[in-house]
N, C-alpha and C. Protein backbone atom coordinates (compact mmCIF):
# COMPACT_ATOMS: atom_id res chain seq x y z
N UNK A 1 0.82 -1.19 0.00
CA UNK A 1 0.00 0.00 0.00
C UNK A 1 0.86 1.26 0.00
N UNK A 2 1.72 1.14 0.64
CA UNK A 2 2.71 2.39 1.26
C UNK A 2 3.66 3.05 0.14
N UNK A 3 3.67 1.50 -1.10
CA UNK A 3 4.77 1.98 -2.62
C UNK A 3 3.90 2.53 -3.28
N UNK A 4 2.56 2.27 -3.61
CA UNK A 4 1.56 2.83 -4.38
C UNK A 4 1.47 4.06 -4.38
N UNK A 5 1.24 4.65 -2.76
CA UNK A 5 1.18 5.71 -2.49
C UNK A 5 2.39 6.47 -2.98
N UNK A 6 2.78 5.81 -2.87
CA UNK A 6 5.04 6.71 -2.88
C UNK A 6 4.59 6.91 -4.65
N UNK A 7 4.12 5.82 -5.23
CA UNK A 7 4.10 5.86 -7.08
C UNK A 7 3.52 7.10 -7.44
N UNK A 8 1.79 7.04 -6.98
CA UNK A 8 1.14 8.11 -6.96
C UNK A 8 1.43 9.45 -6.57
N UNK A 9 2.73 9.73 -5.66
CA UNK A 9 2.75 11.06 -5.22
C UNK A 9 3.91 11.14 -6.31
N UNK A 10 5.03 10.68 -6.88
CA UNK A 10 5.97 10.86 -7.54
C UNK A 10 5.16 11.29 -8.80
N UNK A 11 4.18 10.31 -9.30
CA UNK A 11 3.08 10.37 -10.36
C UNK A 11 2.76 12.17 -10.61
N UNK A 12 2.20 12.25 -9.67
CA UNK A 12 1.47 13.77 -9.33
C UNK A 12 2.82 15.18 -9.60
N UNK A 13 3.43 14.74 -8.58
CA UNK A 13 4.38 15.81 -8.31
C UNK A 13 5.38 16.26 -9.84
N UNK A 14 5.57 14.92 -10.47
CA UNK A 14 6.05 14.81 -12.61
C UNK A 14 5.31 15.79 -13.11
N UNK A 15 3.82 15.41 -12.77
CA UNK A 15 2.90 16.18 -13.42
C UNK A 15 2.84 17.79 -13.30
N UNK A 16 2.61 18.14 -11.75
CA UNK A 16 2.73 19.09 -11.41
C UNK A 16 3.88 20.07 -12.18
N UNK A 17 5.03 19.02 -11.94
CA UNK A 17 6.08 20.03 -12.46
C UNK A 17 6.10 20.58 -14.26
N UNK A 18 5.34 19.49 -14.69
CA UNK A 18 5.51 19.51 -15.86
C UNK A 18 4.34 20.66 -16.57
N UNK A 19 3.34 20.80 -15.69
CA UNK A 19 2.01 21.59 -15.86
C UNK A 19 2.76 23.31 -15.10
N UNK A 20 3.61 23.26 -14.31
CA UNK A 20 4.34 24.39 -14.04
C UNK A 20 4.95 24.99 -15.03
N UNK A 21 5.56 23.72 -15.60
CA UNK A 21 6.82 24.59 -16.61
C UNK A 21 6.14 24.82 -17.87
N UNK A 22 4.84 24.39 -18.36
CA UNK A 22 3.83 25.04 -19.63
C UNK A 22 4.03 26.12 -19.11
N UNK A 23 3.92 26.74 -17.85
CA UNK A 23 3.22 28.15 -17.79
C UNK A 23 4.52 28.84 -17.50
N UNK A 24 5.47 28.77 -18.26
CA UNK A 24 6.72 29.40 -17.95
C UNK A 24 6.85 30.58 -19.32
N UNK A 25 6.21 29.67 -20.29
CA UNK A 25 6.06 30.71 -21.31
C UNK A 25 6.72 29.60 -22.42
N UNK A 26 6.89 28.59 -22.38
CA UNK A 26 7.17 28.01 -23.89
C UNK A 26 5.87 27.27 -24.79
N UNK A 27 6.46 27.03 -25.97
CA UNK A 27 5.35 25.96 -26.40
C UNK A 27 6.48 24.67 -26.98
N UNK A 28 5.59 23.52 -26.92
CA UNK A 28 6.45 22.04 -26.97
C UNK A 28 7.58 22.31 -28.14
N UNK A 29 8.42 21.81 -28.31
CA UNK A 29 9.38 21.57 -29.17
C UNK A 29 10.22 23.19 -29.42
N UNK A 30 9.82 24.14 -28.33
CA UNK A 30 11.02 25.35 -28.77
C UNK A 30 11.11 26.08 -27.54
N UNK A 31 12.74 26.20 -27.58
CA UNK A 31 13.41 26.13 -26.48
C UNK A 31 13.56 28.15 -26.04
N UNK A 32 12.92 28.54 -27.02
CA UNK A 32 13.27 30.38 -27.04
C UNK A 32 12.05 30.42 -26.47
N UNK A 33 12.31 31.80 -25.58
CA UNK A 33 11.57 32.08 -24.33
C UNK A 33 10.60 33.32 -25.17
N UNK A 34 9.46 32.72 -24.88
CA UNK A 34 8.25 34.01 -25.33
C UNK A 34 7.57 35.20 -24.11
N UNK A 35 8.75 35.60 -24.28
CA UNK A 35 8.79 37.09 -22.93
C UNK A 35 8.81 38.12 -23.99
N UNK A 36 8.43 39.43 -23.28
CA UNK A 36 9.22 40.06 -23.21
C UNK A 36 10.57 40.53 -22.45
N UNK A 37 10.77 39.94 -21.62
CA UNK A 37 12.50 39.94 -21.24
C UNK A 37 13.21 38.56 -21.24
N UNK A 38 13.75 38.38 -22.22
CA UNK A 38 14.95 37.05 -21.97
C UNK A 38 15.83 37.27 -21.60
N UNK A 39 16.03 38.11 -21.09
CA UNK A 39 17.39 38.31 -19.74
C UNK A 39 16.82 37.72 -18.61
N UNK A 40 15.89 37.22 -18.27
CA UNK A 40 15.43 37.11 -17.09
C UNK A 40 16.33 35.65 -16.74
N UNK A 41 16.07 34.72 -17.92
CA UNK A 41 17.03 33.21 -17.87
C UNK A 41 18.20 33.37 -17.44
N UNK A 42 18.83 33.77 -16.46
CA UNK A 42 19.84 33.23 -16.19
C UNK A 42 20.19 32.77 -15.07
N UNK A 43 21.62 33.43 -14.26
CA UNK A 43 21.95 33.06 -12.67
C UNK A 43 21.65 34.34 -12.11
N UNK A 44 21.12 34.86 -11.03
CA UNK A 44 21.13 36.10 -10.48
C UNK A 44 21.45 36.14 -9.27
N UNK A 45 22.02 36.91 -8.88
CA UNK A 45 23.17 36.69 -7.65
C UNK A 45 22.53 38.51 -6.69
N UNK A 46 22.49 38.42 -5.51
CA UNK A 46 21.58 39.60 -4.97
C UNK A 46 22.70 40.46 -4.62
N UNK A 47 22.71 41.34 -5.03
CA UNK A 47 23.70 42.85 -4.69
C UNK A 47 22.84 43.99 -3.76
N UNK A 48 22.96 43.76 -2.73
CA UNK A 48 22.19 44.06 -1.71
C UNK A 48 22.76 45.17 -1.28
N UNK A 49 24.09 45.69 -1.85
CA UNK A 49 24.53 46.86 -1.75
C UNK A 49 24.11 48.24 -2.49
N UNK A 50 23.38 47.63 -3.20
CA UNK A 50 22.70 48.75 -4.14
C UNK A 50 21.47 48.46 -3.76
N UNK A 51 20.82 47.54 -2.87
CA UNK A 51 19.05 47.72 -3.28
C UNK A 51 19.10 48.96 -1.90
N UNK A 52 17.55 49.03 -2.22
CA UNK A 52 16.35 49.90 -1.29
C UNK A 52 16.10 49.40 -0.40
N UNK A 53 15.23 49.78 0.54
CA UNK A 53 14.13 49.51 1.16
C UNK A 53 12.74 48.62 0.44
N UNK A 54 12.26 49.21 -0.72
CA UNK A 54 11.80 49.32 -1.22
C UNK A 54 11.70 47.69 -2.25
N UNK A 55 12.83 48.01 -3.06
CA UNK A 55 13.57 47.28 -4.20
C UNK A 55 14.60 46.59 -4.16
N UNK A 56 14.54 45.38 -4.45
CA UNK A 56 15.91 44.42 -4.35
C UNK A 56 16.29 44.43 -5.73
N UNK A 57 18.02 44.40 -5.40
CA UNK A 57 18.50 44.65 -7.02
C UNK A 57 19.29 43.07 -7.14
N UNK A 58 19.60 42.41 -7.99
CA UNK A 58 20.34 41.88 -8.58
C UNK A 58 20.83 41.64 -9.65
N UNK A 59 21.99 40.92 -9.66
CA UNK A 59 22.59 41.20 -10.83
C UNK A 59 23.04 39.80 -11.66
N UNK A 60 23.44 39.68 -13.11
CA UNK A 60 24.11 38.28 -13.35
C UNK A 60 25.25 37.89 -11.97
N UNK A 61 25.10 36.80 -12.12
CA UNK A 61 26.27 35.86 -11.72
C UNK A 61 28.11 36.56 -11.82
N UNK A 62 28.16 36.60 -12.90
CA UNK A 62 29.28 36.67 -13.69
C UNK A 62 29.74 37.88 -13.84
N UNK A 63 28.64 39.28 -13.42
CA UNK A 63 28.74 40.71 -13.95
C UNK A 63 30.05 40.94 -13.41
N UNK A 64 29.67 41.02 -11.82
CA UNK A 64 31.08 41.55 -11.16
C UNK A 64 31.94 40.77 -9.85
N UNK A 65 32.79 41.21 -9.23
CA UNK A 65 32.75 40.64 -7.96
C UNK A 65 32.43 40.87 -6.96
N UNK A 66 31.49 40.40 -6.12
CA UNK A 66 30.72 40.61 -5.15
C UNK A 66 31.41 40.55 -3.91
N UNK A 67 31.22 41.38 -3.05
CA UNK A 67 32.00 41.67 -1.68
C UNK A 67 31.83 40.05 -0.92
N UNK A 68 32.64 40.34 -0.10
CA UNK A 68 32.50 38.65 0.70
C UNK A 68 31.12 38.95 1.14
N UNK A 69 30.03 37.78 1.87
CA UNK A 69 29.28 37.88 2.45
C UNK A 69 29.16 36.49 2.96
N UNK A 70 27.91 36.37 4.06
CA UNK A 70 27.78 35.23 5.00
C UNK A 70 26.61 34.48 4.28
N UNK A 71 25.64 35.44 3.67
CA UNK A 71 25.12 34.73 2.65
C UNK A 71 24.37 35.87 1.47
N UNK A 72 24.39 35.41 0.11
CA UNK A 72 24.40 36.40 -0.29
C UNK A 72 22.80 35.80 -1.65
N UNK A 73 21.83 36.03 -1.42
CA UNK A 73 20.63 35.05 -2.30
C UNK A 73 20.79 35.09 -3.47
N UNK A 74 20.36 33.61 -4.20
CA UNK A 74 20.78 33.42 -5.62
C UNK A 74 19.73 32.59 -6.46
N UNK A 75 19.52 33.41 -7.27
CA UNK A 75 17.99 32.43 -8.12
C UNK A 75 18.55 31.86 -9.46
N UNK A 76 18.38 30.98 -9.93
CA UNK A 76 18.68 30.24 -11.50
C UNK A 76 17.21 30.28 -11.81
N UNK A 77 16.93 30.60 -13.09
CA UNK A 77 16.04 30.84 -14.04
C UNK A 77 16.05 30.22 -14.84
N UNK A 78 15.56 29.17 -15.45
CA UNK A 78 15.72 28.58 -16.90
C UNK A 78 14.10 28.60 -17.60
N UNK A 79 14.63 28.47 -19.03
CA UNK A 79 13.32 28.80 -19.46
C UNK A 79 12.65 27.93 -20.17
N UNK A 80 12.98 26.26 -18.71
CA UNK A 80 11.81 25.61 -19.22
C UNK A 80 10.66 25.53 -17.65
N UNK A 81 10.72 26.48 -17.21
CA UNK A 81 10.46 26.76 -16.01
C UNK A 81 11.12 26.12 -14.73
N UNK A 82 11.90 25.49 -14.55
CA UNK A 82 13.00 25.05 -13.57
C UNK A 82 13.42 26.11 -12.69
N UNK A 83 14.32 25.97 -11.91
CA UNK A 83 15.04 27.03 -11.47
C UNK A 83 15.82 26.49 -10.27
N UNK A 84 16.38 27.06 -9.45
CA UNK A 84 17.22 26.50 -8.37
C UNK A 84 17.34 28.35 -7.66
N UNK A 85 16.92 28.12 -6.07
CA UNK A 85 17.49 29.06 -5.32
C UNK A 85 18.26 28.88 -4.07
N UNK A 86 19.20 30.07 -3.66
CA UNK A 86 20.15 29.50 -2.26
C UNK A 86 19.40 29.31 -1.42
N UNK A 87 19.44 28.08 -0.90
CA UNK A 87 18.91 28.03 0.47
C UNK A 87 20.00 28.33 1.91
N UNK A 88 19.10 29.36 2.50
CA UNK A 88 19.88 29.97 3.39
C UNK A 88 19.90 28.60 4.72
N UNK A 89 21.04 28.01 5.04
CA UNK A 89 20.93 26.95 5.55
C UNK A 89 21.57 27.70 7.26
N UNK A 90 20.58 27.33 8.31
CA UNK A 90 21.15 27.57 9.95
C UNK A 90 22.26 27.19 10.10
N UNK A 91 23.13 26.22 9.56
CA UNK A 91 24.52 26.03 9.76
C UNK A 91 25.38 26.54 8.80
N UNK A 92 25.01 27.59 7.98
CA UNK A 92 25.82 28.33 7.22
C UNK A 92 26.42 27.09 5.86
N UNK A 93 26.00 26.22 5.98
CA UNK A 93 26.46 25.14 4.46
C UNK A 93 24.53 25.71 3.68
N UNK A 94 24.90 27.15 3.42
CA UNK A 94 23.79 26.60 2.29
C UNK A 94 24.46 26.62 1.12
N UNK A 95 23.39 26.20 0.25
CA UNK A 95 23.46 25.23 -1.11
C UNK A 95 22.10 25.99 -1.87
N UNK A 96 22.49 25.32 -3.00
CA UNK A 96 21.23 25.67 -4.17
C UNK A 96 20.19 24.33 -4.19
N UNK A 97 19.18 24.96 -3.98
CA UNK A 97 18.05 23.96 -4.15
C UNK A 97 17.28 24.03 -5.33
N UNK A 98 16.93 22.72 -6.14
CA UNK A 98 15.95 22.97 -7.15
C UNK A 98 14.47 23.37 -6.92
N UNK A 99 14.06 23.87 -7.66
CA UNK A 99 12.49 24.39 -7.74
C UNK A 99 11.97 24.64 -9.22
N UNK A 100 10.64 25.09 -9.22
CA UNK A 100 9.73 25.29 -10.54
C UNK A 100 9.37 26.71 -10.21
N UNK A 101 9.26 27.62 -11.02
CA UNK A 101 8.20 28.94 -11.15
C UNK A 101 7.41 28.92 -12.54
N UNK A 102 6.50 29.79 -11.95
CA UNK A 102 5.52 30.17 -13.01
C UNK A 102 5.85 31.87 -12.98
N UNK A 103 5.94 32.72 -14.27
CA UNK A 103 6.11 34.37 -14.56
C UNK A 103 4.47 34.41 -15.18
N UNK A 104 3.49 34.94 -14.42
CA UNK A 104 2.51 35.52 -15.31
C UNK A 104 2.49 37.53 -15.05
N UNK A 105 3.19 37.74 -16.01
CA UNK A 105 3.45 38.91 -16.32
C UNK A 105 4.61 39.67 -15.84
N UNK A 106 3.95 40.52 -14.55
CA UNK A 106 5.41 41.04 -13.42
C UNK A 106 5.47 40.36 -12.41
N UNK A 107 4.67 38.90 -12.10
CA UNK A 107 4.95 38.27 -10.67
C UNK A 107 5.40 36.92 -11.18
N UNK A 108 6.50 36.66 -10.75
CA UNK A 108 7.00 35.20 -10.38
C UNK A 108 7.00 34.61 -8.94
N UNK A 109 6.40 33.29 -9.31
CA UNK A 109 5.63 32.39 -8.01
C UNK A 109 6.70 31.33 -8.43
N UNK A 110 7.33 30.66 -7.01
CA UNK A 110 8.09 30.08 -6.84
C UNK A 110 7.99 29.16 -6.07
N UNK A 111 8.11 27.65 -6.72
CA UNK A 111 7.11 26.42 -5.91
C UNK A 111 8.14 25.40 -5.41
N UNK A 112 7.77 25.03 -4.63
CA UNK A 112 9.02 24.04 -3.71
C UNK A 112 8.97 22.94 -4.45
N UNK A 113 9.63 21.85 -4.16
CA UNK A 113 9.58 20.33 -4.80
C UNK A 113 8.25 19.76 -4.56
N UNK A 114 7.40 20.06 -3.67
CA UNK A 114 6.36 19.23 -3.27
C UNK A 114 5.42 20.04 -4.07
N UNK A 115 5.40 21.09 -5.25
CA UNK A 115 4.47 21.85 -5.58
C UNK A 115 3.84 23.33 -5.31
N UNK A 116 4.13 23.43 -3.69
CA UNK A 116 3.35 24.77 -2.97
C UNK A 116 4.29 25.25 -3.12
N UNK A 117 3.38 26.98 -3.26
CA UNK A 117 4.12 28.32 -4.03
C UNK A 117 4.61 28.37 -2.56
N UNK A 118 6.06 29.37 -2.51
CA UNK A 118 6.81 29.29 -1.40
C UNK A 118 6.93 31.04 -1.66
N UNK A 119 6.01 31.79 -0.59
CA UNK A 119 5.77 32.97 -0.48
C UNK A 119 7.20 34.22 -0.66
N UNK A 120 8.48 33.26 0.43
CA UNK A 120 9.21 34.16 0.39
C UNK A 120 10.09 34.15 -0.58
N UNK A 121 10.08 33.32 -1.44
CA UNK A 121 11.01 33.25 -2.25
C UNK A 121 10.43 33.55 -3.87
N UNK A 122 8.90 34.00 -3.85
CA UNK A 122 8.15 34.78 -4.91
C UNK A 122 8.47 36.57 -4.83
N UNK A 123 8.39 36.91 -6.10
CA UNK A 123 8.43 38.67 -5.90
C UNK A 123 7.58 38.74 -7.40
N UNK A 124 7.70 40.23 -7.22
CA UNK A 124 7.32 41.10 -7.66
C UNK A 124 8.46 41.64 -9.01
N UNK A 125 8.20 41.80 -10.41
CA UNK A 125 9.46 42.43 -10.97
C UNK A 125 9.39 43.84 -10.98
N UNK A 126 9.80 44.62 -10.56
CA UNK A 126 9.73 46.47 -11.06
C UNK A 126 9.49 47.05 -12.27
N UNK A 127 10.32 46.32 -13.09
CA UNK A 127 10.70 46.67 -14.63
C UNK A 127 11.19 45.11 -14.98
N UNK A 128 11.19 45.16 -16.41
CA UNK A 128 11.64 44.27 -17.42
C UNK A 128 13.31 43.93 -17.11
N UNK A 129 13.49 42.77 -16.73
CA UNK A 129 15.45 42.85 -16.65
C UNK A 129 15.78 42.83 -18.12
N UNK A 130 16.98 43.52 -17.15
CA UNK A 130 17.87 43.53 -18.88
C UNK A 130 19.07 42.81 -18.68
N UNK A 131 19.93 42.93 -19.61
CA UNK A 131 21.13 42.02 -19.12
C UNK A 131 22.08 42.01 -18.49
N UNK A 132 21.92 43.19 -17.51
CA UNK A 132 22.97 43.62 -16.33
C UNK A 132 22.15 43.79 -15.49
N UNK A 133 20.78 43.97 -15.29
CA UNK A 133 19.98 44.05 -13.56
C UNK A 133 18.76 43.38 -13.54
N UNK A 134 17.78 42.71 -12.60
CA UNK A 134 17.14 42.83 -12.21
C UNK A 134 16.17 43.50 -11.52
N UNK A 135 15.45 44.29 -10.95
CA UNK A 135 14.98 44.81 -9.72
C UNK A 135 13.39 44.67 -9.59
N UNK A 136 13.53 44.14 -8.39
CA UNK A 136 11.59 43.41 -7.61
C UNK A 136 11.49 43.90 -6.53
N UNK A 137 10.42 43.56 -5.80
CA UNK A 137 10.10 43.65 -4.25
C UNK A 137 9.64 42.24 -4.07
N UNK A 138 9.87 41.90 -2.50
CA UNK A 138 9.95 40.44 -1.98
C UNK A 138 8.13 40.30 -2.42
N UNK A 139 7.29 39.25 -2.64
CA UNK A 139 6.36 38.85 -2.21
C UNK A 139 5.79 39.04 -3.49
N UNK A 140 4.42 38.85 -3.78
CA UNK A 140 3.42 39.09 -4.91
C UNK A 140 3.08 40.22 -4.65
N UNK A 141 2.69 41.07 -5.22
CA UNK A 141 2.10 42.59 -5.11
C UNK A 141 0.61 42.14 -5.72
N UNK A 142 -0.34 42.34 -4.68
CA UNK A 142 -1.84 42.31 -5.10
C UNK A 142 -2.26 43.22 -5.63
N UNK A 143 -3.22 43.53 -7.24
CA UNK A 143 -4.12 44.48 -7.40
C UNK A 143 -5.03 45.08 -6.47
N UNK A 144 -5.11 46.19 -6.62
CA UNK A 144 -6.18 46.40 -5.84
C UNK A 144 -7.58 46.06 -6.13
N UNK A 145 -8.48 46.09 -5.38
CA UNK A 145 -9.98 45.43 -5.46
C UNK A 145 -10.50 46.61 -5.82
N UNK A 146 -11.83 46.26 -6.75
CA UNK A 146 -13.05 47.30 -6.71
C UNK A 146 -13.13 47.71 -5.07
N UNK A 147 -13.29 46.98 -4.24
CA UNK A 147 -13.76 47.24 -3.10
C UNK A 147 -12.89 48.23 -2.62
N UNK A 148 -11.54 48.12 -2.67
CA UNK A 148 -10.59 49.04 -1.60
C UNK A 148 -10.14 50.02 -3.02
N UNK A 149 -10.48 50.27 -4.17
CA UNK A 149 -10.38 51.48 -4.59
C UNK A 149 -11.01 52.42 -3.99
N UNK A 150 -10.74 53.80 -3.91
CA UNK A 150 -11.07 55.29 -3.51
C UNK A 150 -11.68 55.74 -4.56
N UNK A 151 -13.09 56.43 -4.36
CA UNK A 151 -13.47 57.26 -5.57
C UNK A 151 -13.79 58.52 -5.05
N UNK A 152 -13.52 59.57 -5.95
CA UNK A 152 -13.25 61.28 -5.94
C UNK A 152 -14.65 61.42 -5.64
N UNK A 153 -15.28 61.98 -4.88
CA UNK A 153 -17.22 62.51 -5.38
C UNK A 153 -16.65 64.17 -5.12
């Protein structure tokens, strides 16, 4: 009973991933990303020396050299929706973990191995990256509602 179950959740979770990475923005058999930003595919490495309050900046991997740090966050992007981010590990051995996102428009949702969107590691994009920056805010940014719009009388 107990392998079935193990079949069925491996079953699901294939699926899942595979129904994630449709919504990454490809269609079957082509590997070019239907964005408007394909800079977004790459390694992005967080330069936390330049962000805001506001705005987190990052940058390629490769741009420059980054000051030492104790930990410094890092997202891989690929554009068959895959991805891998640092996991900030309590004993300081973190590592890159794999994951799936979905980009529908300016928000990327970022889903653990088991499927569920993993809040802190979703944002917001500011602008379109280009091929030297990024810049988001942590979390999904909600529209506002009919309800909590303000109207002038």
């Amino acid at each position: 009973m107990k392998n079935k179950t193990q079949k069925i959740a491996l079953f699901l979770m294939g699926l899942s991933t595979l129904l994630l990475s449709a919504c990454a923005g490809l269609s079957e058999g082509d590997d070019t990303p239907k964005t408007e930003a394909p800079h977004f595919y790459q390694h992005w490495v967080n330069a936390y020396e330049e962000q805001t309050a506001e705005q987190m900046v990052f940058r390629p991997k490769d741009s420059k050299d980054f000051l030492p740090s104790r930990f410094r966050m890092e997202y891989v992007f690929n554009n068959d929706g895959s991805c891998q981010y640092k996991y900030l590990s309590p004993t300081d051995a973190h590592t890159m973990k794999n994951c799936v996102y979905t980009k529908v428009g300016n928000k990327v949702y970022v889903y653990d191995d088991s499927g569920r969107v993993v809040p802190e590691l979703s944002f917001t994009l500011s602008s379109p990256p280009t091929k030297d920056v990024m810049f988001f805010t942590k979390g999904i940014q909600k529209p506002l509602s009919e309800k909590s719009k303000k109207t002038d009388k």
